[in-house]
N, C-alpha and C. Protein backbone atom coordinates (compact mmCIF):
# COMPACT_ATOMS: atom_id res chain seq x y z
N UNK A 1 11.24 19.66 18.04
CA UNK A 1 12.36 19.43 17.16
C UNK A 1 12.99 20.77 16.82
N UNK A 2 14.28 20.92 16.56
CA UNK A 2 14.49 22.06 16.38
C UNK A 2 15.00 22.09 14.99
N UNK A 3 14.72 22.89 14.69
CA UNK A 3 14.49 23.32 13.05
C UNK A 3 15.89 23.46 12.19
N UNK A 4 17.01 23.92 13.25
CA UNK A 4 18.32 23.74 12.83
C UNK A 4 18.98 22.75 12.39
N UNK A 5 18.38 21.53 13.78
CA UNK A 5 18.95 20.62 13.42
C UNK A 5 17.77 19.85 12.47
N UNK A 6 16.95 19.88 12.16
CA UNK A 6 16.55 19.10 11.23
C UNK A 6 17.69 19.74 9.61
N UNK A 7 16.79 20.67 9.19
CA UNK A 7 17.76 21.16 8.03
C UNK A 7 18.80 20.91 8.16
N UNK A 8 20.06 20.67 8.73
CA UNK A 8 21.19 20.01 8.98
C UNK A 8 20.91 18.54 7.98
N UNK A 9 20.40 18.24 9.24
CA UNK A 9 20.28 15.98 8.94
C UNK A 9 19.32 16.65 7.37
N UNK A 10 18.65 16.67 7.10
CA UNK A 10 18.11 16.55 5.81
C UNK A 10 19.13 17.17 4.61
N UNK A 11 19.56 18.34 5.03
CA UNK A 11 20.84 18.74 4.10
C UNK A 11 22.09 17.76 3.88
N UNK A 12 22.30 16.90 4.54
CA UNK A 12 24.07 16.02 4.82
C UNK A 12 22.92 14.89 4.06
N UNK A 13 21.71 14.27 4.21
CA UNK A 13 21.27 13.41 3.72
C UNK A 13 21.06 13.47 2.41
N UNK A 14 20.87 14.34 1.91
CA UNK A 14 20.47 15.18 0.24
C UNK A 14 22.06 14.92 -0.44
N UNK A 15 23.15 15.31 -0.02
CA UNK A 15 23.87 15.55 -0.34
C UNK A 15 25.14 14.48 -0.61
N UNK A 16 24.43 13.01 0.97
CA UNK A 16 24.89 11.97 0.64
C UNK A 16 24.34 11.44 -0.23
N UNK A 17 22.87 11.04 -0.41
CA UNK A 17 22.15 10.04 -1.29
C UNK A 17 22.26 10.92 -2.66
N UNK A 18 21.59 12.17 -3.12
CA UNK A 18 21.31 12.85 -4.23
C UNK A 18 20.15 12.16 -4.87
N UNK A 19 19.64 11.78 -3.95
CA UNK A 19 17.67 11.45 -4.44
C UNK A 19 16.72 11.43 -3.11
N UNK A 20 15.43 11.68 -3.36
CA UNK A 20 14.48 11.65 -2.18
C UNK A 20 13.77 10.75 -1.60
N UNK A 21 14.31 9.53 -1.65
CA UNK A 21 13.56 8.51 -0.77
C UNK A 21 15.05 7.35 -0.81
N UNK A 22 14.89 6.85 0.61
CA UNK A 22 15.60 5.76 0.83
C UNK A 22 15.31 4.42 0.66
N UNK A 23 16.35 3.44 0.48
CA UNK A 23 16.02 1.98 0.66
C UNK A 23 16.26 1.24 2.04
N UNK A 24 15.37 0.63 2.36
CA UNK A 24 15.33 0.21 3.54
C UNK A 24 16.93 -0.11 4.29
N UNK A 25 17.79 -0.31 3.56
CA UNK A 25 19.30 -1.11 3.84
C UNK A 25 19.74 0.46 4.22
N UNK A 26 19.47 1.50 3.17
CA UNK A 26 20.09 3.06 3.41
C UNK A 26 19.69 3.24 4.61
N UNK A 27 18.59 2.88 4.99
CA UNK A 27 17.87 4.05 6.25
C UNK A 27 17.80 3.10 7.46
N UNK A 28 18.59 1.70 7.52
CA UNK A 28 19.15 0.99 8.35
C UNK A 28 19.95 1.53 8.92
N UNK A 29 21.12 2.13 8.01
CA UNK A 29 22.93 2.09 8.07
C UNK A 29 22.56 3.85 8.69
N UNK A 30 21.90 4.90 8.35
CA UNK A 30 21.35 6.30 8.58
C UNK A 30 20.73 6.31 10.38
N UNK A 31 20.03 5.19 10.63
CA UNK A 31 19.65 5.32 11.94
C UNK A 31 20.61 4.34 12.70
N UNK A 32 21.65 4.02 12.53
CA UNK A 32 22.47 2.50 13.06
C UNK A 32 22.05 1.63 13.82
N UNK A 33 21.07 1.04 13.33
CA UNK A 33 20.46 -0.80 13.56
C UNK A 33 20.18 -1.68 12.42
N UNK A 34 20.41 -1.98 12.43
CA UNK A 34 20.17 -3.31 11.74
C UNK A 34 18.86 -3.49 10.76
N UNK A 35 19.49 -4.18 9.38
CA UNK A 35 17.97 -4.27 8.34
C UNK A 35 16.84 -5.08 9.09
N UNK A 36 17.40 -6.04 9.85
CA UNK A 36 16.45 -6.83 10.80
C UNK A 36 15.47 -5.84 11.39
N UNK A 37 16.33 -5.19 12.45
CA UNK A 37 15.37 -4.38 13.25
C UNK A 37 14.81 -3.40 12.92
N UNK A 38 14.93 -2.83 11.81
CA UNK A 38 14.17 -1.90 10.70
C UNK A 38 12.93 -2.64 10.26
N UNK A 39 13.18 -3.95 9.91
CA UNK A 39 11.63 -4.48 9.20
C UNK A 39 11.06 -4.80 10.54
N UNK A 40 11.77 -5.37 11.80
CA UNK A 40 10.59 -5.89 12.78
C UNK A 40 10.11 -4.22 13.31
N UNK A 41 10.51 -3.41 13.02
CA UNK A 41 9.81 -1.71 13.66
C UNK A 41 9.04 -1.78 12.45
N UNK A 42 9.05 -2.23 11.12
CA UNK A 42 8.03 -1.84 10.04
C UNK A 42 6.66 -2.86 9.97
N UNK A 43 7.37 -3.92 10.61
CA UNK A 43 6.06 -5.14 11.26
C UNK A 43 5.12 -4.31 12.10
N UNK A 44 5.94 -4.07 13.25
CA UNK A 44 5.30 -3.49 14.58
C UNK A 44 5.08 -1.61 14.24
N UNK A 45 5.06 -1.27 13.81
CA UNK A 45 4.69 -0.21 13.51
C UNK A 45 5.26 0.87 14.02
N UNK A 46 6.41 0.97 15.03
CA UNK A 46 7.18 1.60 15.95
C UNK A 46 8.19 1.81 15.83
N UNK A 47 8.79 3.18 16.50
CA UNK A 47 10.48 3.41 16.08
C UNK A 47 11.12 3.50 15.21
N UNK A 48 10.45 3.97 14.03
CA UNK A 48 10.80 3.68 12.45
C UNK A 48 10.36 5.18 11.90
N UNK A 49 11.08 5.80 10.86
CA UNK A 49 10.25 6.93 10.33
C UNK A 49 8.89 6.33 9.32
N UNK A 50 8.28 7.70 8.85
CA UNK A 50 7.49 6.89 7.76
C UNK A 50 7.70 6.35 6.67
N UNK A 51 7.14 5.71 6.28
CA UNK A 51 7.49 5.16 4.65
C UNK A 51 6.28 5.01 3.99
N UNK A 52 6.86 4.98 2.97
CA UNK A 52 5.95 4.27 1.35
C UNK A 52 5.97 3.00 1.11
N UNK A 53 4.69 2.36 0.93
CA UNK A 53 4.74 1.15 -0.10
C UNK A 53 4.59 1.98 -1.24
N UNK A 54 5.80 1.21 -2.18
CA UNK A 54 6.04 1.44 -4.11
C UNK A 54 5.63 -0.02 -4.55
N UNK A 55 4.88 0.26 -5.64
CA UNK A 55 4.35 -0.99 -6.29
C UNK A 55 2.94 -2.12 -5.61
N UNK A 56 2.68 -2.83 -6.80
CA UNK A 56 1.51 -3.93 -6.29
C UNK A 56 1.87 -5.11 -6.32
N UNK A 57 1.29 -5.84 -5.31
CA UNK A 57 1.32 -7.34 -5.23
C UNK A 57 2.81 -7.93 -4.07
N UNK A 58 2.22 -9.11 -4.33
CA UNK A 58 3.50 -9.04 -3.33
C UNK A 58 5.02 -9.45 -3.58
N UNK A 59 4.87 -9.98 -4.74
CA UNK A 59 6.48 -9.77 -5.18
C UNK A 59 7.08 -8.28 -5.11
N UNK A 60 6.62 -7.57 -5.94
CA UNK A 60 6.74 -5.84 -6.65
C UNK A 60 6.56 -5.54 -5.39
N UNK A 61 5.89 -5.46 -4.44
CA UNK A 61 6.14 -4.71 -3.53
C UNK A 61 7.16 -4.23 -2.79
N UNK A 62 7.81 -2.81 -2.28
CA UNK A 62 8.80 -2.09 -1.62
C UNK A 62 8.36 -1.41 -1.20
N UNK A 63 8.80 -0.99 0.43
CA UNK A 63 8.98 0.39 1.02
C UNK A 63 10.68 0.81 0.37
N UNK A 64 10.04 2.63 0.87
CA UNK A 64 11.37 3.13 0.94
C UNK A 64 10.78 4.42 1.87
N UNK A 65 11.86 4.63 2.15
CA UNK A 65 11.70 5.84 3.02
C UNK A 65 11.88 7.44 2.43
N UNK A 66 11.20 8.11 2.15
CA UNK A 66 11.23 9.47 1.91
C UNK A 66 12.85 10.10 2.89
N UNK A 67 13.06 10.94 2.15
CA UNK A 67 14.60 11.36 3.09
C UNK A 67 13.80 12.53 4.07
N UNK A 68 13.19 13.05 3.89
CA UNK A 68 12.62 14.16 4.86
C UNK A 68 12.18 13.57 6.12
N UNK A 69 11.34 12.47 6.08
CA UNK A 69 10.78 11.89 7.29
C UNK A 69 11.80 10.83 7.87
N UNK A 70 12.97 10.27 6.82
CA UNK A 70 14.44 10.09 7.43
C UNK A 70 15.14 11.69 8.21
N UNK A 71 14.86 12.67 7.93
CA UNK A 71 15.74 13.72 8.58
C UNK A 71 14.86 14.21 9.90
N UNK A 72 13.46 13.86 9.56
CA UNK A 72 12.50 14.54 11.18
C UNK A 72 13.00 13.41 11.62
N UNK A 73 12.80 12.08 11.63
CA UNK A 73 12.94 11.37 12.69
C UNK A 73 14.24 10.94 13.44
N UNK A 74 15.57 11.41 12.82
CA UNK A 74 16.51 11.79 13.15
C UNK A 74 16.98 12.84 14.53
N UNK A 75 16.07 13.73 13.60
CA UNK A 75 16.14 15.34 13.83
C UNK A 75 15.56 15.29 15.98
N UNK A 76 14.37 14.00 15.69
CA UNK A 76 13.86 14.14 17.03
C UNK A 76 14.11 13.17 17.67
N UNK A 77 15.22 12.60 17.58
CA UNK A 77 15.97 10.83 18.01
C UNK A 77 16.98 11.60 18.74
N UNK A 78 17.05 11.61 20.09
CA UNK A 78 18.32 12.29 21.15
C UNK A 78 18.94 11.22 21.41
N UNK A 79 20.61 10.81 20.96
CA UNK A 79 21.16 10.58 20.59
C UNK A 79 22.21 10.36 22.23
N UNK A 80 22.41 8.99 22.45
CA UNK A 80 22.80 8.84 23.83
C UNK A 80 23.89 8.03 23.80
N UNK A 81 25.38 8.94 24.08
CA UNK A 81 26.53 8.63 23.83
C UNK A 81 27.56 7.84 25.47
């Protein structure tokens, strides 16, 4: 990964959100696919940055995504136009 471009994507991300962890819908619209295909990569464990479970049980329960491990996994996603 190169270090430029991470600090980049983590800087433009800081600066859009102005807090450190995302909501799953944010870090949908940040990698462009779909909330669908965000939870079936959070099912399957793949293609997704990391996240947090916040809270207990299963109502209260949420992920969100930390913005840093939104900007590495960005940072190392080559981008095919």
């Amino acid at each position: 990964m190169a270090k430029d471009t991470y600090n980049e994507v983590l800087s433009n991300l800081r600066s859009k959100y102005k807090k450190q962890a995302l909501t799953p819908q944010e870090t949908a619209t940040e990698l462009s696919i779909s909330s669908a295909s965000l939870r079936r990569g959070v099912r399957e464990g793949k293609n997704i940055p990391e996240y947090r479970n916040v809270g207990t049980g299963e109502i209260r329960r949420k992920i969100v995504f930390p913005i840093h491990s939104v900007a590495k996994f960005l940072a190392n996603t080559e981008q095919v136009f």
